[in-house]
PDB file of N, CA and C in Angstrom:
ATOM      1  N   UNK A   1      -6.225  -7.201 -19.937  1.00  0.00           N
ATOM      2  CA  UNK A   1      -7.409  -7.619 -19.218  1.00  0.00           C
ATOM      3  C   UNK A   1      -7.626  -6.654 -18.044  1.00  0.00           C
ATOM      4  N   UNK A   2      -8.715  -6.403 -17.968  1.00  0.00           N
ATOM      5  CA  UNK A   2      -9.025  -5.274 -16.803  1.00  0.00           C
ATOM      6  C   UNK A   2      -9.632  -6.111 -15.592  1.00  0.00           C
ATOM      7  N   UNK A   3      -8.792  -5.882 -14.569  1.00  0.00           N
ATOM      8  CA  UNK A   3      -8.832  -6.276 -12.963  1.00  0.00           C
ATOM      9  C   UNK A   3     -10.205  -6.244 -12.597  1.00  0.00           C
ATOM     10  N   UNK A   4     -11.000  -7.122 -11.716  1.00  0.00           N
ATOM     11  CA  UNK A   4     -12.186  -7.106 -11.306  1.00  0.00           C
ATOM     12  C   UNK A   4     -12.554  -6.198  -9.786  1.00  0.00           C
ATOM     13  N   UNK A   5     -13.421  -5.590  -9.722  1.00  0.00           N
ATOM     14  CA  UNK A   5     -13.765  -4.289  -8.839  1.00  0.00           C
ATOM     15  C   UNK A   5     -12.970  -4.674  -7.408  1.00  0.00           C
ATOM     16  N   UNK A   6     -13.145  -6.115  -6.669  1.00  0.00           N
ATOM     17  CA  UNK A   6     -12.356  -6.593  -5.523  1.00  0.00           C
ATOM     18  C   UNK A   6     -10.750  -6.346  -5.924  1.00  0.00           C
ATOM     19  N   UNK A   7     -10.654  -6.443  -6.842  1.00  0.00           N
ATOM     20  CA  UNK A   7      -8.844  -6.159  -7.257  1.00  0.00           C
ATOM     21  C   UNK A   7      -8.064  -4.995  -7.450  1.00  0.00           C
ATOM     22  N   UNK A   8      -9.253  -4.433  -7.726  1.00  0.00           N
ATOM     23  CA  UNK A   8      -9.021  -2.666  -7.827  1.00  0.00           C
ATOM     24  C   UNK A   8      -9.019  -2.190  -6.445  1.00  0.00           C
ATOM     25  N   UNK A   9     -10.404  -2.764  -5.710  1.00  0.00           N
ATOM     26  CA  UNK A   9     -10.213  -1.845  -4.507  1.00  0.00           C
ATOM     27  C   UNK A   9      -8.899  -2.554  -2.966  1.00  0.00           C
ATOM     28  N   UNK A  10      -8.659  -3.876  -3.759  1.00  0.00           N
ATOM     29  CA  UNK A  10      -6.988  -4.178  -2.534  1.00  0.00           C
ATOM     30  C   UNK A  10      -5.966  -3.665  -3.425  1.00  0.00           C
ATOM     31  N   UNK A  11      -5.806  -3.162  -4.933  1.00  0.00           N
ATOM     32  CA  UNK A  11      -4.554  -2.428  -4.969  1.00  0.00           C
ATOM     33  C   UNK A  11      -4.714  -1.213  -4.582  1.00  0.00           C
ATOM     34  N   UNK A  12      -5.742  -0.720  -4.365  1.00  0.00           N
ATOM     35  CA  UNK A  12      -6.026   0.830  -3.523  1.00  0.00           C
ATOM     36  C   UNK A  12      -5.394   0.974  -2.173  1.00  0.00           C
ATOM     37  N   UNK A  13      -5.836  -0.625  -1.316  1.00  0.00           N
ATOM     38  CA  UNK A  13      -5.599  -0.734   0.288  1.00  0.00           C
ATOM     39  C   UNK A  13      -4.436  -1.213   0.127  1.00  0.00           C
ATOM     40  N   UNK A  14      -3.337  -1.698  -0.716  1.00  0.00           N
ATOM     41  CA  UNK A  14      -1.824  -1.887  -0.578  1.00  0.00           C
ATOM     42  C   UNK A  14      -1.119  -0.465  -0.789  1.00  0.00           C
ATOM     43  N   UNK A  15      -2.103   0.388  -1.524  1.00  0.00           N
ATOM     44  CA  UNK A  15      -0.947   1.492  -1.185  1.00  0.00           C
ATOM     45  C   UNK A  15      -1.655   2.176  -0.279  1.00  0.00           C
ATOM     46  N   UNK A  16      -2.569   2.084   0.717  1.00  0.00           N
ATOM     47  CA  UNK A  16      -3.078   2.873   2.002  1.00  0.00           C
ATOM     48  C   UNK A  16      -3.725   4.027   1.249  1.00  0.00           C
ATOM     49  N   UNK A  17      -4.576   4.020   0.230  1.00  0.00           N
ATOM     50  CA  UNK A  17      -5.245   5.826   0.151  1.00  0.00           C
ATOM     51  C   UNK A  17      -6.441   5.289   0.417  1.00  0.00           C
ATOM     52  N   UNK A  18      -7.095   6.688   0.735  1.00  0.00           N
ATOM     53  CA  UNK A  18      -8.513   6.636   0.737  1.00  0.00           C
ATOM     54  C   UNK A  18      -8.971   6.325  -0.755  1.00  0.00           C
ATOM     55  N   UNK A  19     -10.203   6.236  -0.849  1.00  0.00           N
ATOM     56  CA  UNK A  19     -11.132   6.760  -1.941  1.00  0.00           C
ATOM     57  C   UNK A  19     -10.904   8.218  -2.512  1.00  0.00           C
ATOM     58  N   UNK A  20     -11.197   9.050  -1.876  1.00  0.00           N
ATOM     59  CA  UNK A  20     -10.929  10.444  -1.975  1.00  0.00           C
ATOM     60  C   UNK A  20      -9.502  10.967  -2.518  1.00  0.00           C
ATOM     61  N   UNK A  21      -8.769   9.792  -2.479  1.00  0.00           N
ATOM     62  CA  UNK A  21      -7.203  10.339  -2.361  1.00  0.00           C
ATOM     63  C   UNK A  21      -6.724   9.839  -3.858  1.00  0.00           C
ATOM     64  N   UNK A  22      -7.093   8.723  -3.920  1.00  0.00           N
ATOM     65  CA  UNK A  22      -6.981   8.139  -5.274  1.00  0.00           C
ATOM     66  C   UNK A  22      -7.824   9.001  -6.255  1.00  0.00           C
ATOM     67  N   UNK A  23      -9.491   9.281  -6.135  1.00  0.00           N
ATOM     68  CA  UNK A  23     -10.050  10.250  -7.004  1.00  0.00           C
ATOM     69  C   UNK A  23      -8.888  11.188  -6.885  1.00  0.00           C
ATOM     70  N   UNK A  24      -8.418  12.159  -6.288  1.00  0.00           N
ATOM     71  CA  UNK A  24      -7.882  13.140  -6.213  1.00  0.00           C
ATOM     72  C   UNK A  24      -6.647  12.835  -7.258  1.00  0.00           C
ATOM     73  N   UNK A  25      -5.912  12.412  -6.885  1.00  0.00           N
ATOM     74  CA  UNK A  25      -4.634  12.019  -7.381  1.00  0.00           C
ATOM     75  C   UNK A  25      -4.818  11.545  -8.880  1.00  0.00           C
ATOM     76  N   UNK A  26      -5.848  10.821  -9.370  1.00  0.00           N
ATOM     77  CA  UNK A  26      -6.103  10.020 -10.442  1.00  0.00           C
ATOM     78  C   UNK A  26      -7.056  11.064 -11.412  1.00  0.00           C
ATOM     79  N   UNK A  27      -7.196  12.231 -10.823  1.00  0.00           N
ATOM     80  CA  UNK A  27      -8.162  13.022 -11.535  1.00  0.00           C
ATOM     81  C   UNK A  27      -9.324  12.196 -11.883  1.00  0.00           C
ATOM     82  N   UNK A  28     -10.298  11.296 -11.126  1.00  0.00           N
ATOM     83  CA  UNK A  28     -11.046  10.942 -11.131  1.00  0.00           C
ATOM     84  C   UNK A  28     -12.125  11.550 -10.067  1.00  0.00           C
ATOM     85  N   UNK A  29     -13.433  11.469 -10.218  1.00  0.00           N
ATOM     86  CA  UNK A  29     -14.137  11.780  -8.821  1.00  0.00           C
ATOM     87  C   UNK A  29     -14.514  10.430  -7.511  1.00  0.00           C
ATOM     88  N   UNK A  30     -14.748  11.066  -6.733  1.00  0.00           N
ATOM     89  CA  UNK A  30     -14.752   9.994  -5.412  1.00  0.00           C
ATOM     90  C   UNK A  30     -15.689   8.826  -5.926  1.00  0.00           C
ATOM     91  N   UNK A  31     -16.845   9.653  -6.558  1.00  0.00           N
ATOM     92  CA  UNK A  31     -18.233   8.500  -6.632  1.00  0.00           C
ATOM     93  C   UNK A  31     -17.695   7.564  -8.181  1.00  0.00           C
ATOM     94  N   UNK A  32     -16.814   7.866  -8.882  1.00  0.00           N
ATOM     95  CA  UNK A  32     -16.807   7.452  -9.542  1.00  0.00           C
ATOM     96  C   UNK A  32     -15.509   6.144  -9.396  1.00  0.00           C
ATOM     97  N   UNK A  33     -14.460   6.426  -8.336  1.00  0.00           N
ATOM     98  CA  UNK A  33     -13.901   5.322  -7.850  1.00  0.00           C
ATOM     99  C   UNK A  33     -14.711   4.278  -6.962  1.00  0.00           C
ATOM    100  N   UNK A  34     -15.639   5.039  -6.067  1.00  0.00           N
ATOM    101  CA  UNK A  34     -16.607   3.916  -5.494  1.00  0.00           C
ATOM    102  C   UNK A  34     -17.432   2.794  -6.625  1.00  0.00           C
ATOM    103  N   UNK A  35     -17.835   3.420  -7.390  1.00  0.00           N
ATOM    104  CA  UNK A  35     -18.775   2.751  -8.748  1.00  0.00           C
ATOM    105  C   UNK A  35     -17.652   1.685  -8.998  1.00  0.00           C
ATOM    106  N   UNK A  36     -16.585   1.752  -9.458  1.00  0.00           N
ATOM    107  CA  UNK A  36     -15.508   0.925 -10.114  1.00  0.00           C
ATOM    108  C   UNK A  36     -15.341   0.075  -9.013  1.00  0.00           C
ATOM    109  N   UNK A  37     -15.054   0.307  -7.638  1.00  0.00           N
ATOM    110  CA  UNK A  37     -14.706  -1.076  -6.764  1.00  0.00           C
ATOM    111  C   UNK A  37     -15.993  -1.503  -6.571  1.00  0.00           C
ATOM    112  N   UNK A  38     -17.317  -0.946  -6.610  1.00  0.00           N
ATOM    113  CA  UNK A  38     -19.002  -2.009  -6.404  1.00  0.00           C
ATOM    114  C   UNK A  38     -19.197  -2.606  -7.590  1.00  0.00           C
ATOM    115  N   UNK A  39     -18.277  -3.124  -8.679  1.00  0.00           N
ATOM    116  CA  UNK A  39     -18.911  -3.431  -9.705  1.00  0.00           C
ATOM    117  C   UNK A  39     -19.573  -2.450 -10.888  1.00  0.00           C
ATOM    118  N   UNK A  40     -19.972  -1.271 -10.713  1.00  0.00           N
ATOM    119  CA  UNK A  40     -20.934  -0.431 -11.603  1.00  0.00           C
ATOM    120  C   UNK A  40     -20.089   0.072 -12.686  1.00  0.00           C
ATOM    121  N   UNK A  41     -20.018  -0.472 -14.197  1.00  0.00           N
ATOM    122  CA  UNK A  41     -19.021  -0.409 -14.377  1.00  0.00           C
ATOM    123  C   UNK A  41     -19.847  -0.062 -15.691  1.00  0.00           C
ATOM    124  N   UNK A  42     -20.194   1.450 -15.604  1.00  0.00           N
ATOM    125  CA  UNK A  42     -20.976   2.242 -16.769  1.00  0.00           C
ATOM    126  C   UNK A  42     -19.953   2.989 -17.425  1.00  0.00           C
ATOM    127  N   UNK A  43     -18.753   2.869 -16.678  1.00  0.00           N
ATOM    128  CA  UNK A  43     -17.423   3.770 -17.688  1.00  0.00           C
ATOM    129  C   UNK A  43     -16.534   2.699 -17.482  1.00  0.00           C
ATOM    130  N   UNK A  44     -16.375   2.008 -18.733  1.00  0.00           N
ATOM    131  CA  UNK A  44     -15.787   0.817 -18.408  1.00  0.00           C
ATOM    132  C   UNK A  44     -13.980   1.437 -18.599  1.00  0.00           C
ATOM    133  N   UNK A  45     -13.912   2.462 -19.527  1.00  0.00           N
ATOM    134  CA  UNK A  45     -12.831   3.513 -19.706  1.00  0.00           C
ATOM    135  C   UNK A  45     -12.153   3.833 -18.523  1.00  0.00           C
ATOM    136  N   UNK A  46     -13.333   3.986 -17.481  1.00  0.00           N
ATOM    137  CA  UNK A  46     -12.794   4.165 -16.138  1.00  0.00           C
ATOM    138  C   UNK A  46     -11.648   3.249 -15.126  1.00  0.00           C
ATOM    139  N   UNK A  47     -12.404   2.009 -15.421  1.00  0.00           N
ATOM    140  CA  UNK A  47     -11.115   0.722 -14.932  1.00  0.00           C
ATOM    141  C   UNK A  47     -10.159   0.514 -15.178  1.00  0.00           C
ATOM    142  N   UNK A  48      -9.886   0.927 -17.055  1.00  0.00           N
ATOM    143  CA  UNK A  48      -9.052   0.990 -17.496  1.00  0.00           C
ATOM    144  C   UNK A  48      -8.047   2.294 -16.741  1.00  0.00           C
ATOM    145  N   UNK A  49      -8.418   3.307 -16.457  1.00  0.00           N
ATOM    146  CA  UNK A  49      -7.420   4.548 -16.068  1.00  0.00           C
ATOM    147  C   UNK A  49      -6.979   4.079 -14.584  1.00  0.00           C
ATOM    148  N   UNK A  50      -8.158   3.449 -13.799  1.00  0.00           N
ATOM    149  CA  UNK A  50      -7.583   3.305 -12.233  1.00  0.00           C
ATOM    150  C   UNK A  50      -6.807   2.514 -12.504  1.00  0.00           C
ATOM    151  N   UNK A  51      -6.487   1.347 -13.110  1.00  0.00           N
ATOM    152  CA  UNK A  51      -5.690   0.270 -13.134  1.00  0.00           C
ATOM    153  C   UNK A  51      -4.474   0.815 -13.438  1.00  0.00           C
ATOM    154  N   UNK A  52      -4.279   1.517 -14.599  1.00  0.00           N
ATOM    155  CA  UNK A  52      -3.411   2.295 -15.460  1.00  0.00           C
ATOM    156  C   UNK A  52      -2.710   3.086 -13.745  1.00  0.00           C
ATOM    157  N   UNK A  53      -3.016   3.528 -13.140  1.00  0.00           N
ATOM    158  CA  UNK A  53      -2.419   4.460 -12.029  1.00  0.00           C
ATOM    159  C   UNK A  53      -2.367   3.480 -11.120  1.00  0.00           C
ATOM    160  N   UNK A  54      -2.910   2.780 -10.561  1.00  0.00           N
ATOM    161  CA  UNK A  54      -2.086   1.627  -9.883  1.00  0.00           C
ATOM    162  C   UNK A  54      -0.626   1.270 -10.057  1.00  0.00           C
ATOM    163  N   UNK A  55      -0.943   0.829 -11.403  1.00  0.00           N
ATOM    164  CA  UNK A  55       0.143   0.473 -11.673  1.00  0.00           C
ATOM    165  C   UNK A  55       1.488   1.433 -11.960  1.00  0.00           C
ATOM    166  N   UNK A  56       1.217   2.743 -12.367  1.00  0.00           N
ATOM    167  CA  UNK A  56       1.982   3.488 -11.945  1.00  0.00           C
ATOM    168  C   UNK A  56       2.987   3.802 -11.156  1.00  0.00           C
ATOM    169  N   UNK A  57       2.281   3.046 -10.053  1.00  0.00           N
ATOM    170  CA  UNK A  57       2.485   3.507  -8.151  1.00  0.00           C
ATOM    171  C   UNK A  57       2.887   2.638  -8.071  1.00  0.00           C
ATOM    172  N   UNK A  58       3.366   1.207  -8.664  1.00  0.00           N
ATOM    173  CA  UNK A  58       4.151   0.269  -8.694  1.00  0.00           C
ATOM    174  C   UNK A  58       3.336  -0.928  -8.241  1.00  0.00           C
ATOM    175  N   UNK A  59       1.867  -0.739  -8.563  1.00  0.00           N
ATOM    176  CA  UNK A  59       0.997  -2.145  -8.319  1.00  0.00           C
ATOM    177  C   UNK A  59       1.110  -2.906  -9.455  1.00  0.00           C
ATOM    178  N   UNK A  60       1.144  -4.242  -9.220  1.00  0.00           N
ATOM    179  CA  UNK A  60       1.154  -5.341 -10.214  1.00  0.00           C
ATOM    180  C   UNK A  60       0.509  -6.229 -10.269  1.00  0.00           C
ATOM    181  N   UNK A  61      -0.555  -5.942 -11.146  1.00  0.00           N
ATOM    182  CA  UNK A  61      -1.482  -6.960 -10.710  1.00  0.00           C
ATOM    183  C   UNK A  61      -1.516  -8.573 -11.880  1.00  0.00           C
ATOM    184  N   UNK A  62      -2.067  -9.468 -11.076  1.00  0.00           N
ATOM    185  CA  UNK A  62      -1.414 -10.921 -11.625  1.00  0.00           C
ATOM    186  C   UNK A  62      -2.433 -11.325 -12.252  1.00  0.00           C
ATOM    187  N   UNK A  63      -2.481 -11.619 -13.990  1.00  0.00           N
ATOM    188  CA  UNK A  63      -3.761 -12.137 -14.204  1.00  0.00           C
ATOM    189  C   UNK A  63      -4.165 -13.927 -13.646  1.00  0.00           C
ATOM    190  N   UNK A  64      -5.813 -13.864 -13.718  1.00  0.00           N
ATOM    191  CA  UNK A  64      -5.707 -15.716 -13.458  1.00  0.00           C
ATOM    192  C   UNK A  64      -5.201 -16.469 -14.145  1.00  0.00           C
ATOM    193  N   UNK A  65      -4.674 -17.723 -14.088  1.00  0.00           N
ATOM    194  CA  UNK A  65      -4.044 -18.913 -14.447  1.00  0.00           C
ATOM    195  C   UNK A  65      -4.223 -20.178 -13.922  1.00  0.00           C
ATOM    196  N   UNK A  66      -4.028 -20.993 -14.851  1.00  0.00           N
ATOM    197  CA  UNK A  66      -4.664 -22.237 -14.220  1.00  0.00           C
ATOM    198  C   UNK A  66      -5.450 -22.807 -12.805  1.00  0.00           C
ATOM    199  N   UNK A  67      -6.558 -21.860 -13.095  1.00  0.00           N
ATOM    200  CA  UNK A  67      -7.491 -22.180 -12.140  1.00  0.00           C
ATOM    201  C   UNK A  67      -7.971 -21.057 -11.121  1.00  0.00           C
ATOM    202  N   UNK A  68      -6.560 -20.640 -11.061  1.00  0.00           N
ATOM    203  CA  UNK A  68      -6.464 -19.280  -9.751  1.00  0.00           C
ATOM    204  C   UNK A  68      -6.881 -18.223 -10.247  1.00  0.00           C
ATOM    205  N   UNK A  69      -6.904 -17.444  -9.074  1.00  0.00           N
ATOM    206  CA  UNK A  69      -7.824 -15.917  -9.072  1.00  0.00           C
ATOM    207  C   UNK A  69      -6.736 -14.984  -9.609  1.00  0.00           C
ATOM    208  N   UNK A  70      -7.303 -13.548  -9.625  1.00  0.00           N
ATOM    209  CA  UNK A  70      -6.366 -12.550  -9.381  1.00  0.00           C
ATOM    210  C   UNK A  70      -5.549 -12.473  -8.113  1.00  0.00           C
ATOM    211  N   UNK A  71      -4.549 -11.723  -8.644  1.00  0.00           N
ATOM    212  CA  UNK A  71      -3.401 -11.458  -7.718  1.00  0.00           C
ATOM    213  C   UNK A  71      -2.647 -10.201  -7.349  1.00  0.00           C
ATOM    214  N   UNK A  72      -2.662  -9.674  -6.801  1.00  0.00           N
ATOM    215  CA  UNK A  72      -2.672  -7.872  -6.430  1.00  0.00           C
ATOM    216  C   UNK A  72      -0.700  -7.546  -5.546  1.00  0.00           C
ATOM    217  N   UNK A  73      -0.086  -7.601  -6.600  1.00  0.00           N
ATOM    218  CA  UNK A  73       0.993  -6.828  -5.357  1.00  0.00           C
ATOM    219  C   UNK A  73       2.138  -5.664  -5.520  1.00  0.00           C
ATOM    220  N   UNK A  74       2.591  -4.978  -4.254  1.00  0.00           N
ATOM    221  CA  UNK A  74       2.861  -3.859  -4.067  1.00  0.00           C
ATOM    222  C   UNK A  74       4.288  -4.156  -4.828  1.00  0.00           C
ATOM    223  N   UNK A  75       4.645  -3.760  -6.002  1.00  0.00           N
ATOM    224  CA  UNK A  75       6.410  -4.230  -6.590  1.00  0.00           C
ATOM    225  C   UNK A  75       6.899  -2.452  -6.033  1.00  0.00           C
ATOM    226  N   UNK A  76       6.434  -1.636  -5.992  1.00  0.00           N
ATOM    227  CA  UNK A  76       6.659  -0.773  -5.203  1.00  0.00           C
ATOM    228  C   UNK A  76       7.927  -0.821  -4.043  1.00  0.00           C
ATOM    229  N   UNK A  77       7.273  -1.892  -3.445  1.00  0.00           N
ATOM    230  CA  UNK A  77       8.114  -2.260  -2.047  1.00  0.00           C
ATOM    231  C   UNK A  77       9.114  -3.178  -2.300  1.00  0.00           C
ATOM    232  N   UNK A  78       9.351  -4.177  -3.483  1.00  0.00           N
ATOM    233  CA  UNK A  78      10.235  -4.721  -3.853  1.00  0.00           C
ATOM    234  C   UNK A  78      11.169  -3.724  -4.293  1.00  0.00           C
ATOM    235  N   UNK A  79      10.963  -2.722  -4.830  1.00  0.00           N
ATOM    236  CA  UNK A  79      11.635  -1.409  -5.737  1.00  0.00           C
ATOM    237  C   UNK A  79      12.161  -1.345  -4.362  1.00  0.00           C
ATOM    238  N   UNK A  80      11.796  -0.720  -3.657  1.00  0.00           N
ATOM    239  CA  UNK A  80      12.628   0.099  -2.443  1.00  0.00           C
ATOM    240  C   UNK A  80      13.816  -0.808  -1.499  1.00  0.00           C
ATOM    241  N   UNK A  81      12.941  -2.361  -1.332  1.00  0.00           N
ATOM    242  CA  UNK A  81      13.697  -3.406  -0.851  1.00  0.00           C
ATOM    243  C   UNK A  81      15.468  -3.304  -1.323  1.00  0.00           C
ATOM    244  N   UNK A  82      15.069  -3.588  -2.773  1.00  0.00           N
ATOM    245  CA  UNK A  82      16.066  -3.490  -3.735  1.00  0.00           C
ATOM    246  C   UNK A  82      17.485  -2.541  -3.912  1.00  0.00           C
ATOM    247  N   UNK A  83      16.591  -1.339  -3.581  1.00  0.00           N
ATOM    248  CA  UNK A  83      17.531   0.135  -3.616  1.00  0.00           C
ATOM    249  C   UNK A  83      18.496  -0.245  -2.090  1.00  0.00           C
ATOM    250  N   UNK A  84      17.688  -0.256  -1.468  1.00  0.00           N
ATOM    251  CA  UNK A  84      18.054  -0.874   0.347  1.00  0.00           C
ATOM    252  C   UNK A  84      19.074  -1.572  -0.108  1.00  0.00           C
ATOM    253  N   UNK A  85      19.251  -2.961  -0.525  1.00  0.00           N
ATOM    254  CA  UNK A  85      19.715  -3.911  -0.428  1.00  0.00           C
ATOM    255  C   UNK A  85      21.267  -3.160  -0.917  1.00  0.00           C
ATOM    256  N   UNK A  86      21.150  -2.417  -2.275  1.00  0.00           N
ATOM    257  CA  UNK A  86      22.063  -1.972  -3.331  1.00  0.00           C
ATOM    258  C   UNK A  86      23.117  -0.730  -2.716  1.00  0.00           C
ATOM    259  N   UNK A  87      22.368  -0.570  -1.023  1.00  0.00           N
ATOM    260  CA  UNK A  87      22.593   0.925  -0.532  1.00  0.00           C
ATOM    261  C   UNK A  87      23.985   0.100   0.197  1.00  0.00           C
ATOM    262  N   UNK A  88      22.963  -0.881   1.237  1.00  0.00           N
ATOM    263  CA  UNK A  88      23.947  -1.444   2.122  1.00  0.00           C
ATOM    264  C   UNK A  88      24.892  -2.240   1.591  1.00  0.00           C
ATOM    265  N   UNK A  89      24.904  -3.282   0.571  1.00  0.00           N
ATOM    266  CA  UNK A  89      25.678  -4.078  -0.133  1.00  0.00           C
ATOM    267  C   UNK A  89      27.119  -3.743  -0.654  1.00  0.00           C
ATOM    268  N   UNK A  90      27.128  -2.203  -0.811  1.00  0.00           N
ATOM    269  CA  UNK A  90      28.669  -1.410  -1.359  1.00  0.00           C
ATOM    270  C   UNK A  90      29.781  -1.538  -0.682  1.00  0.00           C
ATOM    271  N   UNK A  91      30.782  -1.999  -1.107  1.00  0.00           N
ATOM    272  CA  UNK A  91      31.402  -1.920   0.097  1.00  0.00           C
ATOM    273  C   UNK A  91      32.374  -0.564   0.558  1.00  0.00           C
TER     274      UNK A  91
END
């Protein structure tokens, strides 16, 4: 299921890039990541790839369920939490 344009553009703002940075990085163009978080969704191929690189970057996004919305989060930072935990824990 492909994430709705508000879901795309807070897994963008959990990992802090611009617009510009994500086009860049995603080999996408700027106007064409703006189109995808306003809804304009004439390359629907397109949602599919931003999502696809989100998730990459260790976004996880939650589909709805009984009743509730989407759900957007950084497992990224659980990853690192984790390593942390595994660093200090040795004895």
């Amino acid at each position: 299921m492909i994430a709705p344009p508000k879901t795309l553009r807070a897994a963008r703002e959990l990992l802090g890039m611009k617009q510009a940075e994500v086009a860049e990085a995603a080999g996408l163009s700027r106007s064409t990541i703006q189109r995808l978080e306003t809804g304009r969704r004439d390359w629907p191929h397109g949602s599919v790839l931003l999502q696809r690189f989100y998730e990459q970057r260790g976004i996880l996004f939650a589909q709805p369920r009984e009743g509730n919305g989407w759900g957007v989060f950084d497992n990224s930072e659980c990853a690192q939490a984790d390593q942390n935990r595994q660093i200090f824990d040795k004895p």
